[in-house]
N, C-alpha and C. Protein backbone atom coordinates (compact mmCIF):
# COMPACT_ATOMS: atom_id res chain seq x y z
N UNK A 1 0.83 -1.19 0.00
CA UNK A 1 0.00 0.00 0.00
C UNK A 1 0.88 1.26 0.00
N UNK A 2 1.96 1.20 1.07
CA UNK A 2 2.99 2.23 0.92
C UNK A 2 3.37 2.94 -0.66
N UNK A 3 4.10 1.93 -1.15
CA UNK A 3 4.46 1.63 -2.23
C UNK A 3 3.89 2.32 -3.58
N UNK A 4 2.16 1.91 -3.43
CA UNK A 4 1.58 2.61 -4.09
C UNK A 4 1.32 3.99 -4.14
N UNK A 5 1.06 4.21 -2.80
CA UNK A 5 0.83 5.92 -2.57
C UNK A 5 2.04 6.55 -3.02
N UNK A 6 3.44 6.34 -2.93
CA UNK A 6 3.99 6.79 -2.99
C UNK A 6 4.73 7.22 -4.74
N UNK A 7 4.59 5.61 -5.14
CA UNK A 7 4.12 6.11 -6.46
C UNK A 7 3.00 6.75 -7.04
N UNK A 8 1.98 6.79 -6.67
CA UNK A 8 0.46 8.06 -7.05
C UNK A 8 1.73 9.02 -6.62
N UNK A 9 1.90 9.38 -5.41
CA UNK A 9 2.35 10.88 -5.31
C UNK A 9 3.53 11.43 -6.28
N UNK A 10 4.15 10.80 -6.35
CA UNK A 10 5.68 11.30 -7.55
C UNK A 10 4.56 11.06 -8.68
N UNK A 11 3.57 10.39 -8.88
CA UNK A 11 2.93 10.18 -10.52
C UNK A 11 2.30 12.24 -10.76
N UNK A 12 1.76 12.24 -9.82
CA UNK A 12 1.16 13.61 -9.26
C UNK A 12 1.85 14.62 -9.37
N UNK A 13 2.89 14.63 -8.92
CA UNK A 13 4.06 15.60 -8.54
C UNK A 13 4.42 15.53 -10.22
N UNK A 14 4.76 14.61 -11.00
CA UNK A 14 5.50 15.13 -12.27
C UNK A 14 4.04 15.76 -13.15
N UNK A 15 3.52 15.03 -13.07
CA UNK A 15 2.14 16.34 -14.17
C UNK A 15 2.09 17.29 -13.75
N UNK A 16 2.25 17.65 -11.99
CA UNK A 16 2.10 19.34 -11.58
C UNK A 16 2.89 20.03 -12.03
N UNK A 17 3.86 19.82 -12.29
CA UNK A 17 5.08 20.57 -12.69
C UNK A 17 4.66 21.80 -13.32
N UNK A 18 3.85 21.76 -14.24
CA UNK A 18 3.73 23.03 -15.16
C UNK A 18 3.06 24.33 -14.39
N UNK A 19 2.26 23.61 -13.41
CA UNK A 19 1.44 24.87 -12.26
C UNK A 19 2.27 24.65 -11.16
N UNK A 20 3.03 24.08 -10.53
CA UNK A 20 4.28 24.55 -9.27
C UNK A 20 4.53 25.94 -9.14
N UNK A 21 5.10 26.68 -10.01
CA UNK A 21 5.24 27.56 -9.16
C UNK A 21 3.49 28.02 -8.73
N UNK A 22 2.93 28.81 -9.45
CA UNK A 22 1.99 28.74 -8.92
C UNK A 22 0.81 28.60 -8.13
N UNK A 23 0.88 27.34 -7.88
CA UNK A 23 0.53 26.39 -6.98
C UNK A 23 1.33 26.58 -5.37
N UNK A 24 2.92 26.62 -5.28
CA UNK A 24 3.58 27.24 -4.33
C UNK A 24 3.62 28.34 -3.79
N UNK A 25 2.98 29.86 -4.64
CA UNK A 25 3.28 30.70 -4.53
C UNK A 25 2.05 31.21 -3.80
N UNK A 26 1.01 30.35 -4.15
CA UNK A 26 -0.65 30.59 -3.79
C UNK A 26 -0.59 29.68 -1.97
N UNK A 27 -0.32 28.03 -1.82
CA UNK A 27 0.15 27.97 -0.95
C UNK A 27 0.85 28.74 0.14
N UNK A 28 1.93 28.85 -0.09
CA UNK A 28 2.77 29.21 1.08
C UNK A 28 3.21 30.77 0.82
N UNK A 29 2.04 31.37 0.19
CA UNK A 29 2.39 32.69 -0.08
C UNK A 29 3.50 33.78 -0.08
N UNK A 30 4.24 33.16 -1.46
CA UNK A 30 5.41 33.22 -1.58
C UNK A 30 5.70 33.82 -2.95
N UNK A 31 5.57 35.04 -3.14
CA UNK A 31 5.12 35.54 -4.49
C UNK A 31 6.89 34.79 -5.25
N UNK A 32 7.87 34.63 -4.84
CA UNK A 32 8.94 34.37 -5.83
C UNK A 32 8.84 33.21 -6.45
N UNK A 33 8.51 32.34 -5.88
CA UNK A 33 8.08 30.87 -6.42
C UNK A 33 7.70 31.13 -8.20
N UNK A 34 6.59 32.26 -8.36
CA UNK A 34 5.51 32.55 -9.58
C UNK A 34 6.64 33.12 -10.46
N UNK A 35 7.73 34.55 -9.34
CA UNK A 35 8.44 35.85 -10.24
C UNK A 35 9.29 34.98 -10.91
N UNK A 36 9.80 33.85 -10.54
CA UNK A 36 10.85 32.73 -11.05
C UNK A 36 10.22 31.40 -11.79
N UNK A 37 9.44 31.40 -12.30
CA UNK A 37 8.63 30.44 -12.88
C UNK A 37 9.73 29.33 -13.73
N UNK A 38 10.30 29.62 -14.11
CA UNK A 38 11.29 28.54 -14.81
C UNK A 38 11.97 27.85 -13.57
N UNK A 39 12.62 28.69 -12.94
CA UNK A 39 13.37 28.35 -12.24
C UNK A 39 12.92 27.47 -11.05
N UNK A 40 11.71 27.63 -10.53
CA UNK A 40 10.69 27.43 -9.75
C UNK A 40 10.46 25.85 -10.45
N UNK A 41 10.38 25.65 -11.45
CA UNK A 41 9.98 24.25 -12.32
C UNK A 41 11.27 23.35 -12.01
N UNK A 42 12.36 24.12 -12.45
CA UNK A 42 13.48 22.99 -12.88
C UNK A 42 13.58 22.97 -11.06
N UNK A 43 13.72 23.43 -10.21
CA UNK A 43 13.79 23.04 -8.96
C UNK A 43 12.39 21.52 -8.60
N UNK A 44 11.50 22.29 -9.05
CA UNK A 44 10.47 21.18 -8.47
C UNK A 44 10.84 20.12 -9.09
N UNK A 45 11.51 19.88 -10.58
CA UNK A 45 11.85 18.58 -11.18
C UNK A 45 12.87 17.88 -10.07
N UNK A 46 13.76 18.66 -9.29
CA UNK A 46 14.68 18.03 -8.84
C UNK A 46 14.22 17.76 -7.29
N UNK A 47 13.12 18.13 -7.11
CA UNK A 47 13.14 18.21 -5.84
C UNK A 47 12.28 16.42 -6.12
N UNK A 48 11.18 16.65 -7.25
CA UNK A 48 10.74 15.69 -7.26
C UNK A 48 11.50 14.13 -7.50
N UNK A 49 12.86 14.24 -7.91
CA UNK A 49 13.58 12.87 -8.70
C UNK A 49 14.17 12.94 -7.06
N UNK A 50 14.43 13.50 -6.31
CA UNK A 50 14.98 13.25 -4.71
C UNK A 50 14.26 12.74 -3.76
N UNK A 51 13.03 13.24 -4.46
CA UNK A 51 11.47 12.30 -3.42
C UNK A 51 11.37 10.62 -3.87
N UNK A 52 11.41 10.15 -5.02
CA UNK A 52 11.80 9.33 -5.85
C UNK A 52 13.18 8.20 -5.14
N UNK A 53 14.03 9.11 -4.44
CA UNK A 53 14.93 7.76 -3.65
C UNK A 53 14.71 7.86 -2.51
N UNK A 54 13.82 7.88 -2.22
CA UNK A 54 13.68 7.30 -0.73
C UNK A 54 12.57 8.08 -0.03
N UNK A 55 12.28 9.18 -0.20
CA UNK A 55 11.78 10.05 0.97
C UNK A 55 9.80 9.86 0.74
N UNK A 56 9.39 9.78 -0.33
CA UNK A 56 8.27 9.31 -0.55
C UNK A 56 7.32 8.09 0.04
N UNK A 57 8.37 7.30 -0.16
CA UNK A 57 8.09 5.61 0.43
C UNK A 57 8.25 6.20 1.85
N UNK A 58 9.39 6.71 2.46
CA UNK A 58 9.66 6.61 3.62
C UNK A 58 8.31 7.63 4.33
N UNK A 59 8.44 8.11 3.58
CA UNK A 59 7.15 9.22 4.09
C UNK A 59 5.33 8.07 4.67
N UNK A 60 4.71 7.43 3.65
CA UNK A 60 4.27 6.61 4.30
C UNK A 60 4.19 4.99 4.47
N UNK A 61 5.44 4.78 5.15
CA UNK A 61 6.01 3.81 5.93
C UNK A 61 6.28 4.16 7.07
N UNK A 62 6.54 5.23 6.97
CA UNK A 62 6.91 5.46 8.40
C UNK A 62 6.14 6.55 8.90
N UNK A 63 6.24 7.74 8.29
CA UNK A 63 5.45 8.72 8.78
C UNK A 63 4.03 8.70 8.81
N UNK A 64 3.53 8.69 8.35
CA UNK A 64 2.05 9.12 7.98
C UNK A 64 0.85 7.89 8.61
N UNK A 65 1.50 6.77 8.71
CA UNK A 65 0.87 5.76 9.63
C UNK A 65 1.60 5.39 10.89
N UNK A 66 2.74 5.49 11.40
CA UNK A 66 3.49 5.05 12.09
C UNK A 66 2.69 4.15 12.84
N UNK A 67 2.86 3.00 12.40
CA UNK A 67 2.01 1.99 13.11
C UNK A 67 2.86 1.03 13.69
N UNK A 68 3.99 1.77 13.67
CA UNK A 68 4.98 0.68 14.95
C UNK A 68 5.47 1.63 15.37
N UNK A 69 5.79 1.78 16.83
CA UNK A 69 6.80 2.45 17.57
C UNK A 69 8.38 2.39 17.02
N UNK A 70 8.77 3.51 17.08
CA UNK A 70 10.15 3.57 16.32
C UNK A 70 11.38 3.45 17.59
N UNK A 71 11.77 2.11 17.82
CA UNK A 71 12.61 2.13 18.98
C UNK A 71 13.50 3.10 19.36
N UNK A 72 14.32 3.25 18.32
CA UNK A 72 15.87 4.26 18.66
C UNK A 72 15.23 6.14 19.76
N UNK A 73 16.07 6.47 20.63
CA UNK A 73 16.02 7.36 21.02
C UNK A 73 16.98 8.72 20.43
N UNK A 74 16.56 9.13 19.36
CA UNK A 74 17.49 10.26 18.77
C UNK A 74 17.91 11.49 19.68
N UNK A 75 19.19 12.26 19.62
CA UNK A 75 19.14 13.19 20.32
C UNK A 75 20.07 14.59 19.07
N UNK A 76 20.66 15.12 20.01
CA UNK A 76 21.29 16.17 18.95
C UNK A 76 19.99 17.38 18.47
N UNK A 77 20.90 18.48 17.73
CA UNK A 77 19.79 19.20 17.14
C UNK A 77 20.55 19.92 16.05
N UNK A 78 19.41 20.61 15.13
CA UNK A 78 19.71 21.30 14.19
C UNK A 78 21.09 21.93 13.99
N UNK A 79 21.58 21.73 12.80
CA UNK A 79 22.96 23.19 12.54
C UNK A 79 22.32 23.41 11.25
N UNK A 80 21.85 23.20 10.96
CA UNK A 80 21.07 23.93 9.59
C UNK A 80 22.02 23.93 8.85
N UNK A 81 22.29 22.45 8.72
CA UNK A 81 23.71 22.05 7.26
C UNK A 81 22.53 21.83 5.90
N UNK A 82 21.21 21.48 5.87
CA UNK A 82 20.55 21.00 4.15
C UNK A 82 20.77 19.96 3.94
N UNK A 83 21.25 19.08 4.95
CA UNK A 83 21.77 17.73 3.92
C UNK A 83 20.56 17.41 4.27
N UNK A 84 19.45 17.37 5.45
CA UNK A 84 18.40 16.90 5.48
C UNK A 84 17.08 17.20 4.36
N UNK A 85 17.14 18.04 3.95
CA UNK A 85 16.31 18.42 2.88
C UNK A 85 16.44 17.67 1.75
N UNK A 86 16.67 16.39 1.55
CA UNK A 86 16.99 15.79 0.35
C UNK A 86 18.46 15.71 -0.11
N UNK A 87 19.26 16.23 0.76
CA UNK A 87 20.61 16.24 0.22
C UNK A 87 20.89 17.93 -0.65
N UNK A 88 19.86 19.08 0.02
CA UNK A 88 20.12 20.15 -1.13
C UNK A 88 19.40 20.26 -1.51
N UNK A 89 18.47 19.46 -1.79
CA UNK A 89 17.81 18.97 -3.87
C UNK A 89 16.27 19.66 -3.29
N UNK A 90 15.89 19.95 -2.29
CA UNK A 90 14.75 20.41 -1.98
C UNK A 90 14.27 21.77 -2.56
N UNK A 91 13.03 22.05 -3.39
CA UNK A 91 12.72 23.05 -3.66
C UNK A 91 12.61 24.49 -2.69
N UNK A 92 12.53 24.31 -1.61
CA UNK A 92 12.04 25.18 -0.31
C UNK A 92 13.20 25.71 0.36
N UNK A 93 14.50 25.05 0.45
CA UNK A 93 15.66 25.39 0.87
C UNK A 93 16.48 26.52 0.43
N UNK A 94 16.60 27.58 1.53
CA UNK A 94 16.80 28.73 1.35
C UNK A 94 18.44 29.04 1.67
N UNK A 95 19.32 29.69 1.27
CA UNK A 95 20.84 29.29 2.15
C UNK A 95 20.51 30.38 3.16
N UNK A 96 20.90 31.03 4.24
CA UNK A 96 20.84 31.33 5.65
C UNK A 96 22.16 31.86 5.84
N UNK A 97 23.76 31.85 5.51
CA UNK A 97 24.70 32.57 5.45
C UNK A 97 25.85 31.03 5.03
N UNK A 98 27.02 31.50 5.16
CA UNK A 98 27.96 30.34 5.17
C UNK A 98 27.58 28.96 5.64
N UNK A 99 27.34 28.03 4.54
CA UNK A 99 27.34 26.81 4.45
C UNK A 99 26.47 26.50 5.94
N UNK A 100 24.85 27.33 5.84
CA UNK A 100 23.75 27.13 6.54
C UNK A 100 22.53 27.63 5.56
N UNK A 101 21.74 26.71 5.81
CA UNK A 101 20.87 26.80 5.16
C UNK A 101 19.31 26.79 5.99
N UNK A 102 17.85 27.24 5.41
CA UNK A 102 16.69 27.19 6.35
C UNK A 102 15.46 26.82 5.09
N UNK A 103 14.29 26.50 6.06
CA UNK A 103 13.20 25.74 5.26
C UNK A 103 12.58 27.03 5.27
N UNK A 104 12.49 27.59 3.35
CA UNK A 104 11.92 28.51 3.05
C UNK A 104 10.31 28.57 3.88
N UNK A 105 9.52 27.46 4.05
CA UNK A 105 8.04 27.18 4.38
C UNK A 105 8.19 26.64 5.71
N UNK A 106 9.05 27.25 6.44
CA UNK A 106 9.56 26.61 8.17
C UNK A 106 8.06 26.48 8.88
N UNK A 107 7.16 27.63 8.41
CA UNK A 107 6.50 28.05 9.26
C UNK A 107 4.69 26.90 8.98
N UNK A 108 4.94 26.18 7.90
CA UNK A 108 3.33 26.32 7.38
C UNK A 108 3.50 24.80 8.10
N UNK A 109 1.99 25.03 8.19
CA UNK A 109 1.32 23.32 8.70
C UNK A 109 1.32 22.24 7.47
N UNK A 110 1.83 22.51 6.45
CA UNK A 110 2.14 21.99 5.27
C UNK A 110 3.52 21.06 5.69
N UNK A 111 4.53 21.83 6.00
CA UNK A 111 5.85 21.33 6.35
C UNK A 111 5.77 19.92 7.40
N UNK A 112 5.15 20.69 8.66
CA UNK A 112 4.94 20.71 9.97
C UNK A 112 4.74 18.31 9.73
N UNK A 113 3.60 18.80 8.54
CA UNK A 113 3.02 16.97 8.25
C UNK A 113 3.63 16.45 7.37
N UNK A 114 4.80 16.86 7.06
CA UNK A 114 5.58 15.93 5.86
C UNK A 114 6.72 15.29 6.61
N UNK A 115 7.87 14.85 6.11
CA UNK A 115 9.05 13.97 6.56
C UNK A 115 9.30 15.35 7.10
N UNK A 116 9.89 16.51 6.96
CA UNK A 116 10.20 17.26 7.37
C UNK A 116 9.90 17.97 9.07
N UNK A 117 8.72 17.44 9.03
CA UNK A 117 8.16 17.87 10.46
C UNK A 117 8.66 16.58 11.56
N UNK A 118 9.65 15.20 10.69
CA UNK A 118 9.72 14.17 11.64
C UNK A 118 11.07 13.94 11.57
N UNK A 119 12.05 14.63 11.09
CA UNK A 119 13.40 14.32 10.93
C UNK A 119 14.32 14.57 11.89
N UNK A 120 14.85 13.77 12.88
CA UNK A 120 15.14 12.61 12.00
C UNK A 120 13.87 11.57 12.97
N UNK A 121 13.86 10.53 12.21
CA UNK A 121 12.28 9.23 13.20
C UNK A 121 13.79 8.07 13.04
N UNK A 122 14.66 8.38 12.71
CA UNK A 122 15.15 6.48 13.13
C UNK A 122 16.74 6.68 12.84
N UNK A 123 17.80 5.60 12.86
CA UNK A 123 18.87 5.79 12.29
C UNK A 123 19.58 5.77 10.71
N UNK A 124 18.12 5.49 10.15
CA UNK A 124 18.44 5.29 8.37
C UNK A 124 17.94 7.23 8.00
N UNK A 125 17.39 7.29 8.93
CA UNK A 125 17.22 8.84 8.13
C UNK A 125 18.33 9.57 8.19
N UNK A 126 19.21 9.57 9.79
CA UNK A 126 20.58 10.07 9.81
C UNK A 126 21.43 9.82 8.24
N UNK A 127 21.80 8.21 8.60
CA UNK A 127 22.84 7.93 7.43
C UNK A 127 22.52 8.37 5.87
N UNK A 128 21.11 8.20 6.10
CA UNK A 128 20.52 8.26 4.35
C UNK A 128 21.42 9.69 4.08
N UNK A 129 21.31 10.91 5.01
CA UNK A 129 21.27 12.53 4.83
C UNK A 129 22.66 12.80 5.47
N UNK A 130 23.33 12.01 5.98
CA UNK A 130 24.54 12.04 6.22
C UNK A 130 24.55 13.29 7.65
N UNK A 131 23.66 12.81 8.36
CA UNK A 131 23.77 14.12 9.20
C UNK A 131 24.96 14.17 10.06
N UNK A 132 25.49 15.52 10.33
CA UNK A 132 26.38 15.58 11.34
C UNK A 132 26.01 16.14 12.58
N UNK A 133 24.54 16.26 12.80
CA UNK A 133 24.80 16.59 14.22
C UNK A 133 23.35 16.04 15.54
N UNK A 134 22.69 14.96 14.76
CA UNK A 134 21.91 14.39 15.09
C UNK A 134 22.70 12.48 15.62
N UNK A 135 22.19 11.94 16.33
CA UNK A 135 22.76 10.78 16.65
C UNK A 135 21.73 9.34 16.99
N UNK A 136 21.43 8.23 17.38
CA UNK A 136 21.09 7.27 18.26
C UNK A 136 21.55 7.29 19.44
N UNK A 137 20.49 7.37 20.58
CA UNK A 137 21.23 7.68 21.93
C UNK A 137 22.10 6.33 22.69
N UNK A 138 23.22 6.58 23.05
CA UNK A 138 23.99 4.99 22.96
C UNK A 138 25.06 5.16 22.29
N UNK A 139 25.07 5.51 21.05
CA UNK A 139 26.22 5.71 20.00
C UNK A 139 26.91 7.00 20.11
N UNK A 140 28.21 6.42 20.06
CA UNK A 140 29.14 7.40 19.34
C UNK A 140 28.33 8.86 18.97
N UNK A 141 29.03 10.39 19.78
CA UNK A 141 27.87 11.58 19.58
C UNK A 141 28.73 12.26 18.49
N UNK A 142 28.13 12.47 17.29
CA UNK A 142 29.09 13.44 16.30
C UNK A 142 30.14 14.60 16.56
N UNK A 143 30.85 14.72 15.92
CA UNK A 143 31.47 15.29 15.84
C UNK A 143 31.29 16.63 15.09
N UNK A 144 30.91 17.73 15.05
CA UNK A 144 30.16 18.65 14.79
C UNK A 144 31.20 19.76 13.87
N UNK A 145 31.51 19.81 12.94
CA UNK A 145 32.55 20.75 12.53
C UNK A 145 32.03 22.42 12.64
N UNK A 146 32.75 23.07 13.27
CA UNK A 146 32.94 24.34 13.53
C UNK A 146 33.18 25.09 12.34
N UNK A 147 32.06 26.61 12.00
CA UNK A 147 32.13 26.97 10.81
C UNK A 147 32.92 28.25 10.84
N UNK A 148 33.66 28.94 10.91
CA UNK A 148 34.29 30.52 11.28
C UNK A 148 33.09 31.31 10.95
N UNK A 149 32.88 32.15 11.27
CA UNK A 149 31.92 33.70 10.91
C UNK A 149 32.81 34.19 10.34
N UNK A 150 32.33 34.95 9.13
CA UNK A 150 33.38 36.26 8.92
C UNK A 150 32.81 37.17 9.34
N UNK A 151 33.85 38.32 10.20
CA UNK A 151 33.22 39.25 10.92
C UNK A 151 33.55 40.64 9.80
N UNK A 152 32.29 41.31 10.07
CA UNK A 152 31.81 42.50 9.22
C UNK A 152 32.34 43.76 9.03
């Protein structure tokens, strides 16, 4: 059943393409989504072929029914590196200053119910996104690389 939905949804996601921006801009009221309309597309293509390895399925398998308790106890928090967003590839991902990045739609109840509102739920979401600053409680705690500021 997973499986299926998840293919309907990428089936969905590639015919929208032509109204995305649009569709985004009316959503999450975001007039640049529309002012960038090309650009706005070739992002959603990529955001969509990144949903496509993994995050779709995982979305309901795990999220959206969670019908098993997810053992692992995660700890750690945000540095707002993007690798969680698909690796980058996310349409919504805004950069934030030196090699930090933020969820253009942080704020909408849209986000809030996608993978995004549950990241990380286990230890395959870490590795999948390569996170560095999230962990399994028990394990080895990352190692967090330090970014310099440049001062103004």
């Amino acid at each position: 059943m997973a499986r299926w939905a998840a293919k309907a949804l990428i089936g969905c996601a590639y015919v929208s393409i032509p109204i995305a921006p649009a569709l985004a801009s009316l959503v999450f009221w975001r007039k640049r989504y529309l002012r960038d309309y090309r650009g706005t597309m070739r992002n959603a293509h990529r955001h969509i072929r990144a949903m496509q390895a993994g995050p779709a399925l995982h979305y309901f398998q795990d999220v959206a029914g969670r019908e098993r308790q997810v053992p692992e106890h995660i700890e750690g928090e945000c540095i707002q590196c993007g690798n969680c967003c698909m690796n980058h590839q996310c349409m919504f991902l805004e950069p934030a200053g030196p090699q930090r990045f933020q969820c253009g739609i942080y704020h909408s109840p849209l986000r809030k119910a996608s993978n995004c509102g549950s990241f990380p739920l286990h230890s395959h979401d870490i590795a999948r996104y390569q996170c560095p600053s999230y962990f399994v409680a028990g394990t080895a705690k990352p190692v967090i690389p330090i970014v310099p500021v440049a001062s103004t």
